[in-house]
N, C-alpha and C. Protein backbone atom coordinates (compact mmCIF):
# COMPACT_ATOMS: atom_id res chain seq x y z
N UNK A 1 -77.40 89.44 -52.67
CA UNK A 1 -77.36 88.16 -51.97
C UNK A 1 -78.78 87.75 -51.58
N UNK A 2 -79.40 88.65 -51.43
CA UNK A 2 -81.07 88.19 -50.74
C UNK A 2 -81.04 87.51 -49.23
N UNK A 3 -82.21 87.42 -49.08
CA UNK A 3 -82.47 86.15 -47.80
C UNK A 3 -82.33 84.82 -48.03
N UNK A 4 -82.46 84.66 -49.48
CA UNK A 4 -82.04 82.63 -49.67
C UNK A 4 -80.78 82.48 -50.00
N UNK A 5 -80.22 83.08 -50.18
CA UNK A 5 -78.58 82.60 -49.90
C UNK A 5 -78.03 83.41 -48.25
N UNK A 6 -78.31 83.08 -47.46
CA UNK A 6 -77.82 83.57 -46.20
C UNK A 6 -77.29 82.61 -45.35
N UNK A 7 -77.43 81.63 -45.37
CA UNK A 7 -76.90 80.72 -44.22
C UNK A 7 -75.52 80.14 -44.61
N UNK A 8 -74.73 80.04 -43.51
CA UNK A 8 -73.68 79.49 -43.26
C UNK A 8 -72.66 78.30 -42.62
N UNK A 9 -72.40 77.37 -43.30
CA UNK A 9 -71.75 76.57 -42.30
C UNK A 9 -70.84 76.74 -41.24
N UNK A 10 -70.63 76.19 -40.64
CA UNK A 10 -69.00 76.89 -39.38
C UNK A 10 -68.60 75.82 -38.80
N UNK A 11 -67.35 75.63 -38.41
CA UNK A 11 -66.68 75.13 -37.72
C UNK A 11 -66.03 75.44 -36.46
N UNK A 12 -66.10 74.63 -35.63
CA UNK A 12 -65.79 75.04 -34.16
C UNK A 12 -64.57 73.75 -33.74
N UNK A 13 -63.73 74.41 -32.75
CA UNK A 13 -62.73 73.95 -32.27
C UNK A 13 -63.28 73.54 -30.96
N UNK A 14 -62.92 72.12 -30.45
CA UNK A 14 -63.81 71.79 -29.49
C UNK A 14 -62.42 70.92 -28.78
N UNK A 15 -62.36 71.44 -26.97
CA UNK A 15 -61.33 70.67 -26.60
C UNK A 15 -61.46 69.09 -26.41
N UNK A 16 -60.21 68.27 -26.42
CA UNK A 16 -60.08 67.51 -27.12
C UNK A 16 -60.44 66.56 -25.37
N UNK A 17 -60.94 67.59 -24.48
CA UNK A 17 -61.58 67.16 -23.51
C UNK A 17 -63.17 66.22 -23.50
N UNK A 18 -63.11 66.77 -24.76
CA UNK A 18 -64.56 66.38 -25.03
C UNK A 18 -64.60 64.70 -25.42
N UNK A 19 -63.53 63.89 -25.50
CA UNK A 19 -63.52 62.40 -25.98
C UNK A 19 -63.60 61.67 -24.57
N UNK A 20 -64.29 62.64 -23.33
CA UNK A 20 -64.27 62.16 -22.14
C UNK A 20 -65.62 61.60 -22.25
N UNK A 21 -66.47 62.19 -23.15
CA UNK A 21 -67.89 61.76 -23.54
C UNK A 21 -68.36 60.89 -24.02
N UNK A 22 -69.01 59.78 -23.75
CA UNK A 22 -68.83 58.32 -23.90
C UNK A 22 -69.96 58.76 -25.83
N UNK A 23 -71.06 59.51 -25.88
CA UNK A 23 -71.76 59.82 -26.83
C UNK A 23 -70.25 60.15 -28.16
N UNK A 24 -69.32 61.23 -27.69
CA UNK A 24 -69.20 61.84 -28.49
C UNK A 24 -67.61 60.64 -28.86
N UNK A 25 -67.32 59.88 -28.24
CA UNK A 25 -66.45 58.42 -28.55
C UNK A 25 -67.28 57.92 -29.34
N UNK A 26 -68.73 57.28 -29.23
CA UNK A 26 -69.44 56.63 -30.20
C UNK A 26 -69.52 57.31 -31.44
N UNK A 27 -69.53 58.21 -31.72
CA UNK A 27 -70.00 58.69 -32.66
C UNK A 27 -68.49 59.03 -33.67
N UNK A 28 -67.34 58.76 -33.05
CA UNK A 28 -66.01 58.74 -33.75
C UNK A 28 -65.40 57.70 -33.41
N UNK A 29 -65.67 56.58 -34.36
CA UNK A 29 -64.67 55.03 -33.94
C UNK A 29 -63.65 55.20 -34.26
N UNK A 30 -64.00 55.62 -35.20
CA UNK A 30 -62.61 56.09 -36.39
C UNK A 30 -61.07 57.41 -36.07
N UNK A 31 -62.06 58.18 -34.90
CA UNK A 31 -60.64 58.81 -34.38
C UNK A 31 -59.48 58.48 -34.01
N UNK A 32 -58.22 59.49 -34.64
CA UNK A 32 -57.13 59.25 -34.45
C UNK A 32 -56.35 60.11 -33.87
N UNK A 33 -56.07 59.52 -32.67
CA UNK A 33 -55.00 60.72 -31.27
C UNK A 33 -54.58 61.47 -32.01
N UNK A 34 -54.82 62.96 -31.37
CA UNK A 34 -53.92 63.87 -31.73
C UNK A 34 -54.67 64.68 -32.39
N UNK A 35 -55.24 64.44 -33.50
CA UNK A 35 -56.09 65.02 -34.49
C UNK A 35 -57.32 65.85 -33.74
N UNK A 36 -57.50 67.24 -34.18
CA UNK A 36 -58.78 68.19 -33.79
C UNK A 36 -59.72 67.40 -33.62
N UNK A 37 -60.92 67.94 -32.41
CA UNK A 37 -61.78 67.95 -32.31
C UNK A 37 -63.20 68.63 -32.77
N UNK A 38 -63.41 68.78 -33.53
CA UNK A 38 -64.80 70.30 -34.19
C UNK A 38 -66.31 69.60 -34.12
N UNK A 39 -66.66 70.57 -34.37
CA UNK A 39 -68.28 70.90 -34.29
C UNK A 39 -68.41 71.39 -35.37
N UNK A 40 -69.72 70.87 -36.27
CA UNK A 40 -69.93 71.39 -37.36
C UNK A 40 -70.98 71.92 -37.58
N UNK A 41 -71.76 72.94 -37.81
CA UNK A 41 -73.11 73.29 -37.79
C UNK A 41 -73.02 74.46 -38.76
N UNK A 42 -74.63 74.73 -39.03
CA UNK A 42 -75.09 76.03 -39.99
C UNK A 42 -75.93 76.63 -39.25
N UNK A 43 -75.76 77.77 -39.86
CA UNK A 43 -76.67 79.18 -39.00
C UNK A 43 -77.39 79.69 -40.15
N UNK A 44 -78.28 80.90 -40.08
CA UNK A 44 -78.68 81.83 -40.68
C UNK A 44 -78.00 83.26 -39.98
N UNK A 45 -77.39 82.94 -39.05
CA UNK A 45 -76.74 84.42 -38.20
C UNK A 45 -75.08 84.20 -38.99
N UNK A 46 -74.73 85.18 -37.91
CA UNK A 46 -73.15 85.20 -37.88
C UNK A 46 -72.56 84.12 -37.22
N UNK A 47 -71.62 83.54 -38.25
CA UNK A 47 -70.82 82.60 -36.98
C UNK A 47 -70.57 82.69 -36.05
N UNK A 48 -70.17 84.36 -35.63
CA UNK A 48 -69.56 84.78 -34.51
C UNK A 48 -70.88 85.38 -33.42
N UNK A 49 -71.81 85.34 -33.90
CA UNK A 49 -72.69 85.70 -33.36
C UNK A 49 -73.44 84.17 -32.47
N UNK A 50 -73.63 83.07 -33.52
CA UNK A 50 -74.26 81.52 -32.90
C UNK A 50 -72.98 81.07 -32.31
N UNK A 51 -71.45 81.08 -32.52
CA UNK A 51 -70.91 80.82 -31.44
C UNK A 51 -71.24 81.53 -30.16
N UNK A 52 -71.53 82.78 -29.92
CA UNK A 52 -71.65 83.20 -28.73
C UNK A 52 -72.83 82.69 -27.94
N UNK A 53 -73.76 82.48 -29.34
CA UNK A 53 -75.22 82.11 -28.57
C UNK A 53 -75.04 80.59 -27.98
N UNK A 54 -74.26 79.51 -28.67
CA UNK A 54 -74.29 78.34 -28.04
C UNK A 54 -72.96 78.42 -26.77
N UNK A 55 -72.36 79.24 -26.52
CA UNK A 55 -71.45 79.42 -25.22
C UNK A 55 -72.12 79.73 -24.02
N UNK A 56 -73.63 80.72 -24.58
CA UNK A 56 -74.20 81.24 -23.50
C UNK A 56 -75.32 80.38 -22.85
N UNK A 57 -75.02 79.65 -23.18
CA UNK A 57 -76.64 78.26 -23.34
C UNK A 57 -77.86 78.19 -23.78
N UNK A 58 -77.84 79.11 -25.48
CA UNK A 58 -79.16 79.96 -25.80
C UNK A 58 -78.86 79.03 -27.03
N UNK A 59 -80.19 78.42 -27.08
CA UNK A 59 -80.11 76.92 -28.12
C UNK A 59 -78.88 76.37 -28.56
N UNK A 60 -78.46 76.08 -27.68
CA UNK A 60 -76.48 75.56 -27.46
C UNK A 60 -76.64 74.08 -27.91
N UNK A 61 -75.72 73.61 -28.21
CA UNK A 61 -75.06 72.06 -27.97
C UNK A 61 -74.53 72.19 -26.84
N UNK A 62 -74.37 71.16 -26.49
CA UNK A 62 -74.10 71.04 -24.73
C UNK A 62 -72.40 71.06 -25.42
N UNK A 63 -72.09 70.14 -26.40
CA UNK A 63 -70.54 70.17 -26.76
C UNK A 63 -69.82 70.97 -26.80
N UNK A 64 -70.47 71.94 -27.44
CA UNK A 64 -70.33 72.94 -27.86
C UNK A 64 -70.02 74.44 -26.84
N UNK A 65 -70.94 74.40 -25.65
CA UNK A 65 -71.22 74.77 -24.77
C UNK A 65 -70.23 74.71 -23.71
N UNK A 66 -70.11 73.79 -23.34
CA UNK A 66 -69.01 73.15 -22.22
C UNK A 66 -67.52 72.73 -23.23
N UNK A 67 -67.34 72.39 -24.70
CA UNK A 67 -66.07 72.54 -24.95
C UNK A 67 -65.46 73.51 -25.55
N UNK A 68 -66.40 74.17 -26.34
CA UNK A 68 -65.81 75.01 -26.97
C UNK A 68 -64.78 75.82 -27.30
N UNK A 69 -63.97 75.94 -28.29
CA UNK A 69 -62.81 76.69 -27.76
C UNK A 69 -62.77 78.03 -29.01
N UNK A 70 -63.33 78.31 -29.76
CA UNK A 70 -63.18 79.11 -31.11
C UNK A 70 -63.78 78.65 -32.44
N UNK A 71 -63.58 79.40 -32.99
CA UNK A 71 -64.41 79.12 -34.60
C UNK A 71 -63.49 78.88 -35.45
N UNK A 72 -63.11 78.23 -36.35
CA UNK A 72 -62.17 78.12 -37.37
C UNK A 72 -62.55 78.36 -38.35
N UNK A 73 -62.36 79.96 -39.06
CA UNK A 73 -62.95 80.36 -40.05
C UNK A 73 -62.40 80.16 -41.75
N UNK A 74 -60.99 79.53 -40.97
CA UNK A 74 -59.93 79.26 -42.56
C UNK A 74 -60.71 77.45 -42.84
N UNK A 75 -61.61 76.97 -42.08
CA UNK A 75 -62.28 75.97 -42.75
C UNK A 75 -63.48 76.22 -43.66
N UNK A 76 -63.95 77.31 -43.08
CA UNK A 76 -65.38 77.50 -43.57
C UNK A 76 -65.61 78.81 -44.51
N UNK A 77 -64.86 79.63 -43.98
CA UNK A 77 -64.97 80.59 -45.07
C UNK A 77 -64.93 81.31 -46.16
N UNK A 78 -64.35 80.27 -46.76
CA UNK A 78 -64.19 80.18 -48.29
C UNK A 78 -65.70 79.73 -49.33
N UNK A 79 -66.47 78.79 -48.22
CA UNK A 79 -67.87 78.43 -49.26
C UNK A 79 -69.05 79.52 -48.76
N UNK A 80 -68.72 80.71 -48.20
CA UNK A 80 -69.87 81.82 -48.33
C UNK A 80 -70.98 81.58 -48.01
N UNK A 81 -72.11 82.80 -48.20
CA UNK A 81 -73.41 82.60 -48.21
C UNK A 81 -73.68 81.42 -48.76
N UNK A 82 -74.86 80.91 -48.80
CA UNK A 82 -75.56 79.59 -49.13
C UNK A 82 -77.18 79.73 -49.26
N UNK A 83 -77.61 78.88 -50.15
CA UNK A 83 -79.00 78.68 -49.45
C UNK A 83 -79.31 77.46 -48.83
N UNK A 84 -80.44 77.20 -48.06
CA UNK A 84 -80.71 76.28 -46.51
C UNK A 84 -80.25 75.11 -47.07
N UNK A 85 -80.62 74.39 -48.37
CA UNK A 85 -80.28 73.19 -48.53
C UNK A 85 -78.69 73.05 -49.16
N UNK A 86 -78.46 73.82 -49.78
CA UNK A 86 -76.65 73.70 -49.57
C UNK A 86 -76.18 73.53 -48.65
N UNK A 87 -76.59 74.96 -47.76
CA UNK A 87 -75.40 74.65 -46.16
C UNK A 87 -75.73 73.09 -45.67
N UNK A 88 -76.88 73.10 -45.44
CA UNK A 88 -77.11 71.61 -44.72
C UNK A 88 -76.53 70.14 -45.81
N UNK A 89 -76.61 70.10 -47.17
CA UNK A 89 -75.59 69.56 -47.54
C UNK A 89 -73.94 69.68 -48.10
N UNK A 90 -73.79 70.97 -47.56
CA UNK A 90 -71.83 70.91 -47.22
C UNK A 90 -72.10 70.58 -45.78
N UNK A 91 -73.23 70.88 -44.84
CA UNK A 91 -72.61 70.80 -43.46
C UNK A 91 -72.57 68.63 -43.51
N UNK A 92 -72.94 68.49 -43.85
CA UNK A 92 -73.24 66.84 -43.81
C UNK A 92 -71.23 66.47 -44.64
N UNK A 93 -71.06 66.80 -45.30
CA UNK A 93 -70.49 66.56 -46.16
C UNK A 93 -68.51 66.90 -45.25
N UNK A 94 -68.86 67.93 -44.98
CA UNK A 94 -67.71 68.53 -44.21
C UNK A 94 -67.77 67.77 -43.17
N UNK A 95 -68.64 67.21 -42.29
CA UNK A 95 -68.53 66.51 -41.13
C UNK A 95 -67.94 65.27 -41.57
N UNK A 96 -68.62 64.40 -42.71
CA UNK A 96 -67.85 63.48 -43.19
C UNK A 96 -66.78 63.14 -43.45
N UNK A 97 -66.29 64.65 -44.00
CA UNK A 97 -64.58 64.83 -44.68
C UNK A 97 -63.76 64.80 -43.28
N UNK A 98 -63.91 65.44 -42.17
CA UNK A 98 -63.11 65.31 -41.17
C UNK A 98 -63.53 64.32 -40.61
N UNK A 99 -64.05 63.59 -40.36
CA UNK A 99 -64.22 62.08 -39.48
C UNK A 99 -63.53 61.32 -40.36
N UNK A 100 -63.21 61.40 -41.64
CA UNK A 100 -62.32 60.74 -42.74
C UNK A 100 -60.98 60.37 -42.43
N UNK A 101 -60.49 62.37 -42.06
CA UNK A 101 -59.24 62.19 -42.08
C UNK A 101 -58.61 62.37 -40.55
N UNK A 102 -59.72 61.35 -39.75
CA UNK A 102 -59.32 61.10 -38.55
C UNK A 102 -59.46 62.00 -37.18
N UNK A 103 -60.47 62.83 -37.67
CA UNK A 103 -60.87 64.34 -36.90
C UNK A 103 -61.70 63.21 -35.62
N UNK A 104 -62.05 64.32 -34.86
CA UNK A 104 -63.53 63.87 -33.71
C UNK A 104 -64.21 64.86 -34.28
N UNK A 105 -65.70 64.34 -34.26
CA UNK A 105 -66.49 65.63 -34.82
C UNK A 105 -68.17 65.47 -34.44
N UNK A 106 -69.05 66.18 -34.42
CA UNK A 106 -70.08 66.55 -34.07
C UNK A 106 -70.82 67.28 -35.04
N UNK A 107 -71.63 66.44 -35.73
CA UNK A 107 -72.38 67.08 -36.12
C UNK A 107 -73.81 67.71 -35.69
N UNK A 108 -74.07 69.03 -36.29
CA UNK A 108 -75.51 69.24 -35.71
C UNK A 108 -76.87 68.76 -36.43
């Protein structure tokens, strides 16, 4: 695998508390009640490792931070290692696909 295929996209479950956020309303016109809330971002760590780091407030999203609720790994874990400019274009791409189909979402 090397060091250039290492990074990962992830998905995070974010409570749906978070549409209390006038930023994170703007940024989903298109949301539709009911439908998940996520966070989408890439790491070079473990998912499970940068979720912990953005819970703890160690280069966090504040969204992320204060909503967080888990990682959803049956979204993301099927497209594997990566290298930097893949992840960052599935992470663009995946954020798109769920704001599509009516998600709230955050990208990083």
């Amino acid at each position: 695998m090397g060091r250039r295929n290492h990074y990962q996209v992830y998905v995070i479950e974010l409570s749906n508390d978070v549409l209390r956020e006038a930023r994170f309303k703007k940024a989903n016109p298109g949301y539709v009640a009911g439908q998940p809330c996520l966070y989408v971002g890439m790491t070079g760590l473990d998912p499970d490792v940068r979720f912990d780091k953005h819970k703890a407030g160690i280069q966090s999203n504040r969204f992320v931070r204060d909503y967080g609720l888990r990682l959803l790994p049956e979204l993301y874990e099927l497209y594997g290692p990566l290298s930097y400019d893949d992840a960052l274009a599935l992470e663009v791409e995946l954020a798109i696909d769920f704001r599509e189909a009516g998600y709230g979402v955050w990208q990083a």
